[in-house]
N, C-alpha and C. Protein backbone atom coordinates (compact mmCIF):
# COMPACT_ATOMS: atom_id res chain seq x y z
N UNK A 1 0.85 -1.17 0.00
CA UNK A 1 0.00 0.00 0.00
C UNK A 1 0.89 1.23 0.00
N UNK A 2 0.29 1.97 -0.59
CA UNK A 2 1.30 3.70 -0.76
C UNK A 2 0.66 4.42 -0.33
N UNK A 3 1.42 5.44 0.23
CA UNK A 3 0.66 6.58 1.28
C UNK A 3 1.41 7.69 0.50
N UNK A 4 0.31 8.39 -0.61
CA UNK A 4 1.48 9.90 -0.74
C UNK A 4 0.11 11.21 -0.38
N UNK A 5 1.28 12.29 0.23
CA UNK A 5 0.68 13.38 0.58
C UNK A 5 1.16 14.57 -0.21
N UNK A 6 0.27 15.63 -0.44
CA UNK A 6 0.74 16.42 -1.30
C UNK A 6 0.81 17.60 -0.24
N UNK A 7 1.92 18.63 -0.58
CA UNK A 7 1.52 19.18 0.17
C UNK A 7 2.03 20.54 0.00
N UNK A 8 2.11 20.58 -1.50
CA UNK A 8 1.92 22.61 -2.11
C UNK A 8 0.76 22.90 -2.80
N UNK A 9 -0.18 21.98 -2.81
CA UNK A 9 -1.28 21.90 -3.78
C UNK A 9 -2.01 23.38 -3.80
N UNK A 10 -1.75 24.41 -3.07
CA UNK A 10 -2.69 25.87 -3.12
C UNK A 10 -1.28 26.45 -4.27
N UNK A 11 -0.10 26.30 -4.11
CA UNK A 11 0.86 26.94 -5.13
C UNK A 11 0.77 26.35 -6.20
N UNK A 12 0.53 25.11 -6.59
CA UNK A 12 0.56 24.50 -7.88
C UNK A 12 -1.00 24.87 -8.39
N UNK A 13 -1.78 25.32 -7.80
CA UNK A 13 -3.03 25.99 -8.08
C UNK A 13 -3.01 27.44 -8.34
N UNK A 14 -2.19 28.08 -7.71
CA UNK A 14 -1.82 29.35 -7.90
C UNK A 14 -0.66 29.74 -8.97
N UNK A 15 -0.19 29.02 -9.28
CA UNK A 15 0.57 29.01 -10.38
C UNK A 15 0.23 28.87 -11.83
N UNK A 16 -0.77 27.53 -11.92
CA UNK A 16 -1.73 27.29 -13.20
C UNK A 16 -2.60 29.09 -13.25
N UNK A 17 -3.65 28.88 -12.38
CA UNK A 17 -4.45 29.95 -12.73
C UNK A 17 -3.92 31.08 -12.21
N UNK A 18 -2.89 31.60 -11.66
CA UNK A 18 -2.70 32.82 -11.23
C UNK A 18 -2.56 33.40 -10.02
N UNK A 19 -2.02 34.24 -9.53
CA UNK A 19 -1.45 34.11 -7.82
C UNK A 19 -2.52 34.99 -7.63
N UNK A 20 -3.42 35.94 -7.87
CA UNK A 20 -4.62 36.78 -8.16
C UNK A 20 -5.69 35.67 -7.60
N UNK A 21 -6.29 35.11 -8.74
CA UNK A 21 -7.26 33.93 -8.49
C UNK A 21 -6.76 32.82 -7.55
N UNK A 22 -5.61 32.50 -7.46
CA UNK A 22 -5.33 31.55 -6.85
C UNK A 22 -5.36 32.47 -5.08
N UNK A 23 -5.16 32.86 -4.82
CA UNK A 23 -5.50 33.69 -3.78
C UNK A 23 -6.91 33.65 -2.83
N UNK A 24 -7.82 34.01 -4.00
CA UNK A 24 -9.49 33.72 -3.82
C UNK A 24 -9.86 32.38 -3.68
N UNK A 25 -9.14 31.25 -3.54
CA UNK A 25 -9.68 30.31 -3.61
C UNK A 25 -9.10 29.22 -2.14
N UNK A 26 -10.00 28.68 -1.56
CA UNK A 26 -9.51 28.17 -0.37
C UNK A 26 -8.84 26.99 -0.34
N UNK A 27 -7.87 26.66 0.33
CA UNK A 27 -6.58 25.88 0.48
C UNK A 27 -7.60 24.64 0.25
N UNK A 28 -8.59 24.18 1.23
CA UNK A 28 -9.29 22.76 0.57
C UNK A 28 -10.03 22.37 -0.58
N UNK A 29 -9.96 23.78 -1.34
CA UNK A 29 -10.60 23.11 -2.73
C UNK A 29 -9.51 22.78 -3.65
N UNK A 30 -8.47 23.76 -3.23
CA UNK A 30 -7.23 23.24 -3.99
C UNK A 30 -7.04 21.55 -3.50
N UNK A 31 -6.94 21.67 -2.29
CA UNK A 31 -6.74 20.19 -2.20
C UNK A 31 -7.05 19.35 -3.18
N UNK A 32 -8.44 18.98 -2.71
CA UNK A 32 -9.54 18.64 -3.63
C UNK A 32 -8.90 18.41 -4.92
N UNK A 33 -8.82 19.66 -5.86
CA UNK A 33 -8.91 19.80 -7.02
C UNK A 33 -7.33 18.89 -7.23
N UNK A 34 -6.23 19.36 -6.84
CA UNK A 34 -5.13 18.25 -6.93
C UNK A 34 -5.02 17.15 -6.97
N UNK A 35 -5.59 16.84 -6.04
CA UNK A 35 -5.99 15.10 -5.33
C UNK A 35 -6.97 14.49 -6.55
N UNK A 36 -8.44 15.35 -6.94
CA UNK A 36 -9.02 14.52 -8.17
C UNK A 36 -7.90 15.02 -9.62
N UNK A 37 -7.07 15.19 -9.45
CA UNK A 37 -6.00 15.26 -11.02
C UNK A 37 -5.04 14.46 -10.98
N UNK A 38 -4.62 13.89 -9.80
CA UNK A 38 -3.83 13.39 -9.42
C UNK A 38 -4.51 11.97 -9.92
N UNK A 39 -5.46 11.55 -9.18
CA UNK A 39 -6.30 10.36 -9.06
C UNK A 39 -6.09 9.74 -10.24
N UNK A 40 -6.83 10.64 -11.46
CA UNK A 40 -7.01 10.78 -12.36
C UNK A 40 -5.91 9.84 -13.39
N UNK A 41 -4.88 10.82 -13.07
CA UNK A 41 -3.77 10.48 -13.82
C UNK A 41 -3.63 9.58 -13.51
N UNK A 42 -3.26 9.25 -12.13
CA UNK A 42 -2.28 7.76 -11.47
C UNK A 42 -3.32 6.67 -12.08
N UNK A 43 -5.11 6.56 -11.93
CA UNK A 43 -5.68 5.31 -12.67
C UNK A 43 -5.08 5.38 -14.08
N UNK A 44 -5.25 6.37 -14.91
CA UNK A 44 -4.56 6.07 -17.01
C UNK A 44 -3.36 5.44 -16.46
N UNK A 45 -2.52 5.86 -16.07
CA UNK A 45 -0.95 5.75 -15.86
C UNK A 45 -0.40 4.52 -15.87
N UNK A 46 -1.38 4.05 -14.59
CA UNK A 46 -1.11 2.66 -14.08
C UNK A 46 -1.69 1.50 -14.81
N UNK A 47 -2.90 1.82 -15.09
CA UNK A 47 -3.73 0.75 -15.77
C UNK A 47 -2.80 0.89 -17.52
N UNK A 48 -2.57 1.62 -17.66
CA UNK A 48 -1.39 1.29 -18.74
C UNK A 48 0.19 0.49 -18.51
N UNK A 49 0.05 0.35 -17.40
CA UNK A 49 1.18 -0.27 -17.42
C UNK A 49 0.13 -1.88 -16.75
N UNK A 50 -0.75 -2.01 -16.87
CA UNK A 50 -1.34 -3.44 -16.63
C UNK A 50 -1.63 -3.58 -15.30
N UNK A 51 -1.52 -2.41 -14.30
CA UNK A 51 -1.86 -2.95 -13.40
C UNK A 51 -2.89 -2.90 -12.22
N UNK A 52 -3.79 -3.09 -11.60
CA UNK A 52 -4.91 -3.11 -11.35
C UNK A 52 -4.99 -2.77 -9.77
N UNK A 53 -6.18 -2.10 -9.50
CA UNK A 53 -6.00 -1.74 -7.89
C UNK A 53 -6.91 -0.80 -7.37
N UNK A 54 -6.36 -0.16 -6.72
CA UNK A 54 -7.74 1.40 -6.19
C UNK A 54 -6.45 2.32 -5.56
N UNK A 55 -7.53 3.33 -5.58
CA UNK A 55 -6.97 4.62 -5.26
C UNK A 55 -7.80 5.58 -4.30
N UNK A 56 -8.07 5.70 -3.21
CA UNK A 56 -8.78 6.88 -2.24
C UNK A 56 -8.07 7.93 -2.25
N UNK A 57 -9.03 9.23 -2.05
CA UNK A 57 -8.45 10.20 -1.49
C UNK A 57 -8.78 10.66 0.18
N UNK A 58 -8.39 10.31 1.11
CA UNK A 58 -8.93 10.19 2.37
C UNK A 58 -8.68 11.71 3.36
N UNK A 59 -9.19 12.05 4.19
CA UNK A 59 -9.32 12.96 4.85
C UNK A 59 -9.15 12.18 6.39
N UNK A 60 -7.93 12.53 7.66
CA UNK A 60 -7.77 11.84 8.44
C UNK A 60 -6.54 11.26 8.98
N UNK A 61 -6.05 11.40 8.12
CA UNK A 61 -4.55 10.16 8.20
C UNK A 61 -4.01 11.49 8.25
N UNK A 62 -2.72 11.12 9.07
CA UNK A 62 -1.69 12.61 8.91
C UNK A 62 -0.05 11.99 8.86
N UNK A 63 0.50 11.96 7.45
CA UNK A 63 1.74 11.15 7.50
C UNK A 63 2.81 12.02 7.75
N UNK A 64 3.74 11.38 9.07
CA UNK A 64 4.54 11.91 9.53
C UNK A 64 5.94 11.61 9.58
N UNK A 65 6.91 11.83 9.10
CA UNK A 65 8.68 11.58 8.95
C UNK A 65 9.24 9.99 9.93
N UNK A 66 7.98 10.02 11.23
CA UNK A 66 8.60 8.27 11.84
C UNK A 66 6.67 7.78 11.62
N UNK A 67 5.84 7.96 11.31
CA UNK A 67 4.72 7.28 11.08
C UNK A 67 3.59 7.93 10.41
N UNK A 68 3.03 7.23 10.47
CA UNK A 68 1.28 7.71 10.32
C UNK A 68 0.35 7.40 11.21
N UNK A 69 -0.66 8.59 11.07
CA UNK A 69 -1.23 9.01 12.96
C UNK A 69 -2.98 9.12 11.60
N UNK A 70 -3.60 8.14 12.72
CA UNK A 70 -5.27 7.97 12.33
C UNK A 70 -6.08 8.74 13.20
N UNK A 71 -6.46 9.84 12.44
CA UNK A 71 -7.03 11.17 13.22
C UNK A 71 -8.83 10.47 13.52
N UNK A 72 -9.07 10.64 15.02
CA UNK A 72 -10.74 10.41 14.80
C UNK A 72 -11.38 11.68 13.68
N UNK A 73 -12.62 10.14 12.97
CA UNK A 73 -13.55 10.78 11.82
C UNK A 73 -12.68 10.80 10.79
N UNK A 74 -12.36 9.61 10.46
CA UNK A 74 -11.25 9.02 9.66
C UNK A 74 -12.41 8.77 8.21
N UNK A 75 -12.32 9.56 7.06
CA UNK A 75 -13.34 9.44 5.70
C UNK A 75 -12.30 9.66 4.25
N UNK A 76 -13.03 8.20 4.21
CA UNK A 76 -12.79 8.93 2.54
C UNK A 76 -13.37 9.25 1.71
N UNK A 77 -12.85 10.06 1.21
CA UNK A 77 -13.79 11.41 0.09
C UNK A 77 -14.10 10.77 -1.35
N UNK A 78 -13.09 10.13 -2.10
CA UNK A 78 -13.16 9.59 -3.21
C UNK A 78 -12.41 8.12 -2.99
N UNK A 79 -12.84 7.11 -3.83
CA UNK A 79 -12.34 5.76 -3.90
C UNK A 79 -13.05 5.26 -5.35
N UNK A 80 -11.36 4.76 -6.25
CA UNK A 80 -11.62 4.44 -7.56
C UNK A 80 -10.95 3.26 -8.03
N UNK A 81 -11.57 2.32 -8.44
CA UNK A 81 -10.64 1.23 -9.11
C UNK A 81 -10.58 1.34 -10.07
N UNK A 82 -9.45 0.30 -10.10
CA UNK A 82 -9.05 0.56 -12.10
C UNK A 82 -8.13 -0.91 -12.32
């Protein structure tokens, strides 16, 4: 299982559309919006290379440099196989 966290997703949002607009827009929709592009990609990506599985985007987990810590009201937002 892979655990990745993103975690400039309001600058890589502010960069595409603009440090102006990107400004107006709140750090969790950027999330959001990263996380479903991300998703996105990694199912084409992978399922091109043959290989089969799922992908969540979860709200909860907080990965940290010696672990990962399961925050109560542990959800996931999106979950996709491919």
């Amino acid at each position: 299982m892979l655990v990745l966290k993103i975690t400039n997703a309001s600058e890589v949002v502010a960069a595409k559309i603009g440090r102006f607009l990107g400004a107006l827009t709140p750090d969790a929709l950027d999330q959001k919006t990263i996380e479903d592009v991300l998703i996105k990609e990694l199912i084409k990506n992978l399922s091109a290379e043959g290989l089969k599985g799922e992908v969540a985007a979860v709200r909860g987990l907080e990965l940290h440099e010696h672990g990962l810590d399961v925050e109560e009201g542990l959800h996931v937002r999106r979950r996709e196989a491919f």
